[in-house]
Protein backbone atom coordinates (compact mmCIF):
# COMPACT_ATOMS: atom_id res chain seq x y z
CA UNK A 1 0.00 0.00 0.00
CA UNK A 2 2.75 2.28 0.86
CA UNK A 3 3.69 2.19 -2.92
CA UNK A 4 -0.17 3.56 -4.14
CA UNK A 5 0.10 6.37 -1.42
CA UNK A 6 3.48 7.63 -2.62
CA UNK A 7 2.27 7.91 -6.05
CA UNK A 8 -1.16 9.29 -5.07
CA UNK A 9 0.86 12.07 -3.15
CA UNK A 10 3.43 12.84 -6.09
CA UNK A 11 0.33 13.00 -8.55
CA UNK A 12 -1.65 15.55 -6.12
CA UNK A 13 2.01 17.04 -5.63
CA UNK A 14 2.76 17.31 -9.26
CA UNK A 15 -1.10 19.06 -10.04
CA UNK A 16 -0.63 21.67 -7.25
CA UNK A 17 2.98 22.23 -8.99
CA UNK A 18 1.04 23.01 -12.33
CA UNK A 19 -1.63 24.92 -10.75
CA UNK A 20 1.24 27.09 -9.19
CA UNK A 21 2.82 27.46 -12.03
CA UNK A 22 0.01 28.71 -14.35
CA UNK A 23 -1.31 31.22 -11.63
CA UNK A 24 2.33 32.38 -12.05
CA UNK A 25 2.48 32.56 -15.74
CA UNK A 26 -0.80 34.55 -15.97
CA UNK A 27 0.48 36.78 -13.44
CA UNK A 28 3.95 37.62 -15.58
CA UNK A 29 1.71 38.03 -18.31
CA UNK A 30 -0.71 40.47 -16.87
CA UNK A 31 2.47 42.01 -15.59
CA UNK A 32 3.81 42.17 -19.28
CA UNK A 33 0.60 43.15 -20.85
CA UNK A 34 0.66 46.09 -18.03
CA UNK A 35 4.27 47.25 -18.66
CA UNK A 36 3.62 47.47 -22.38
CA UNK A 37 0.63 49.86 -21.59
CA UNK A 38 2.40 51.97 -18.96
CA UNK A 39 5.93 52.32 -20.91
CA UNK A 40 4.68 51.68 -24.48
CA UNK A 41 6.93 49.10 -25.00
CA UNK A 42 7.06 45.79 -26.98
CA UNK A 43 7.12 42.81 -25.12
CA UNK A 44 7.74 39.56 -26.15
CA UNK A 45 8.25 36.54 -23.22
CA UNK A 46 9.14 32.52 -24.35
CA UNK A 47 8.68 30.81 -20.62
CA UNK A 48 9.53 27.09 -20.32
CA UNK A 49 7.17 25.05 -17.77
CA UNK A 50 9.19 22.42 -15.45
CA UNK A 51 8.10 19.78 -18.01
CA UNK A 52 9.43 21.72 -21.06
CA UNK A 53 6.78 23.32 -22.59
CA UNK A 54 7.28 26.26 -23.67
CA UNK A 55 4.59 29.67 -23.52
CA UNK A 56 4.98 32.67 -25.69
CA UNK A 57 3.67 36.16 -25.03
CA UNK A 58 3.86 38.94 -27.42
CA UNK A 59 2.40 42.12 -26.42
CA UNK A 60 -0.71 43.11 -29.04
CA UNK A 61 1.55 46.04 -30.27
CA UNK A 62 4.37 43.77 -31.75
CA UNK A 63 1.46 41.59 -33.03
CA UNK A 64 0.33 44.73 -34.56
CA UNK A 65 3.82 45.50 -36.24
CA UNK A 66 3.88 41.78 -38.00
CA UNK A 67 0.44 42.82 -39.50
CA UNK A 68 1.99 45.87 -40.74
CA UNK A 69 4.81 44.54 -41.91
CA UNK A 70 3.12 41.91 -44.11
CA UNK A 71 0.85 44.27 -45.22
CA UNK A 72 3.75 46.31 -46.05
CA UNK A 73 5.18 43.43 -47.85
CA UNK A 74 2.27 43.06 -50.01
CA UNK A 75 1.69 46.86 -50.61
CA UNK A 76 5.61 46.62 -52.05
CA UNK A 77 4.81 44.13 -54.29
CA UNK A 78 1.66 46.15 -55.57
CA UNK A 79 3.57 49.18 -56.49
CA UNK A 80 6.12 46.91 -57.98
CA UNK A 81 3.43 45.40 -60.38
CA UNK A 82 1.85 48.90 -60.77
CA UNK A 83 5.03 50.42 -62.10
CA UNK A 84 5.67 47.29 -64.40
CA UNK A 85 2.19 47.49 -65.71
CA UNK A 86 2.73 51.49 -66.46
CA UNK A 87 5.93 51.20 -68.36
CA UNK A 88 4.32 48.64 -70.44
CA UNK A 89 1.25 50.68 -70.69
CA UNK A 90 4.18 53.50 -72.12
CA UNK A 91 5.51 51.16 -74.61
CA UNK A 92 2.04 49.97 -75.62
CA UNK A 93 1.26 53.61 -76.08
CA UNK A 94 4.39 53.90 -78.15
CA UNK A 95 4.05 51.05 -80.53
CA UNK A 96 0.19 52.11 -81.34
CA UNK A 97 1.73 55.51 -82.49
CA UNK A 98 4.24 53.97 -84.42
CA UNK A 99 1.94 51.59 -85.79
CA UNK A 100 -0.26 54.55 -86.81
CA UNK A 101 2.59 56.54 -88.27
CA UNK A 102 3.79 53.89 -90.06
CA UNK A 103 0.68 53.27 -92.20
CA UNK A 104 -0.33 56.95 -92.22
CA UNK A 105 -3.14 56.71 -90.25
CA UNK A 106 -5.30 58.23 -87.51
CA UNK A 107 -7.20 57.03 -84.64
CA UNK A 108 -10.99 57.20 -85.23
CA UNK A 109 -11.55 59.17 -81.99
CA UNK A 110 -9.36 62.22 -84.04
CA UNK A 111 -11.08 62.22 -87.54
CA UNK A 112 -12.61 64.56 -88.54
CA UNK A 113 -16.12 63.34 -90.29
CA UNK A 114 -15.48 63.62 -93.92
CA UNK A 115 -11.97 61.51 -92.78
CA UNK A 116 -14.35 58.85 -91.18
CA UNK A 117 -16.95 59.01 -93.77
CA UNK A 118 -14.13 58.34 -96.53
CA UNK A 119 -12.48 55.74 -93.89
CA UNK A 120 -16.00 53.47 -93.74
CA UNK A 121 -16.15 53.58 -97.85
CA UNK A 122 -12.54 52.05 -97.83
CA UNK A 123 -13.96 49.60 -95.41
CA UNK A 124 -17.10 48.29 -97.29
CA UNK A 125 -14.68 48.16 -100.37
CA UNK A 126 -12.51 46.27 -98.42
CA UNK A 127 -14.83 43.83 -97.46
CA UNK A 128 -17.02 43.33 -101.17
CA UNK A 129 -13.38 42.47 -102.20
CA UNK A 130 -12.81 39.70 -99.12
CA UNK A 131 -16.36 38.40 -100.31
CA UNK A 132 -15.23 37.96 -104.13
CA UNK A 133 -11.99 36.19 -103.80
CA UNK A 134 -13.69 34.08 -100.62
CA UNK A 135 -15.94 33.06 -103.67
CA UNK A 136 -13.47 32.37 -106.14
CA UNK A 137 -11.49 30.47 -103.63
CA UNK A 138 -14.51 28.28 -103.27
CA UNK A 139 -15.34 27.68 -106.64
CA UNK A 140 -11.51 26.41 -107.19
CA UNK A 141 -11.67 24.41 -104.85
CA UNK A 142 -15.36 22.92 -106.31
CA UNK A 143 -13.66 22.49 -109.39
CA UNK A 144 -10.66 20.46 -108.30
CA UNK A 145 -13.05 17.76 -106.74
C-alpha cells in the first residue's frame, strides 16, 4: 500500500505544482501586458514550464507591427506590379503611335467626319473584295473535286 500512497501524493504534488505554475504565468503576463501599456513598450516573453513546454507572449503592439509589416510586404509588391504594368502601358502607347505613323493613319476618336466618312467607304470596299476572292477560292476548290 505504501507504494499507491506515494504515487497518489506525487500525482496531487505534481497538479498543485502546475496549478502554481500557471497562476504564475498569468500573473507575468498580466504584468507584461501592463508594462507594455504603462511604458509603451514591446514585449515579447518565451517561458519554459518544469516539463518543457514552452509559452509565448507577445504584447498586441508587436502583433500589430507583424500585420503591418506583411501588409507592407504586399503593398511593395503592388507598387512593384503597378510600375511594371505602367511602363508597359508606355511602350504599348508607343508602338500604337508607331503603328499609326507607319501606315499613315489616324485614330478614329481624331477624324474629322469627312476623314471617317471616306475611312467606312474604304472599309465596305474592303470587305465586297474579301467576299469575291472568298468566292473564287470556293469555286476552285469545287472544281478540283
Amino acid at each position: 500500500m505504501d507504494g499507491k500512497m506515494n504515487e497518489k501524493k506525487f500525482t496531487e504534488s505534481s497538479i498543485s505544482e502546475d496549478a502554481i505554475f500557471f497562476k504564475c504565468l498569468n500573473g507575468i503576463f498580466k504584468k507584461s501586458n501592463k508594462f507594455e501599456r504603462l511604458y509603451n513598450a514591446r514585449v515579447e516573453l518565451l517561458i519554459v514550464s518544469p516539463a518543457g513546454k514552452p509559452y509565448v507572449f507577445k504584447s498586441p503592439s508587436s502583433l500589430k507591427l507583424v500585420r503591418i509589416l506583411k501588409l507592407q510586404k504586399t503593398l511593395n509588391s503592388v507598387m512593384k506590379e503597378l510600375e511594371y504594368q505602367k511602363e508597359r502601358a508606355k511602350v504599348l502607347r508607343k508602338r500604337h503611335q508607331e503603328f499609326l505613323q507607319n501606315y499613315e493613319m489616324k485614330e478614329t476618336k481624331n477624324m474629322k467626319m469627312d476623314e471617317a466618312i471616306t475611312f467606312k467607304d474604304n472599309l465596305q470596299a474592303l470587305q465586297k473584295i474579301i467576299k469575291c476572292k472568298k468566292m473564287d477560292i470556293e469555286d476552285l476548290s469545287s472544281q478540283k473535286e
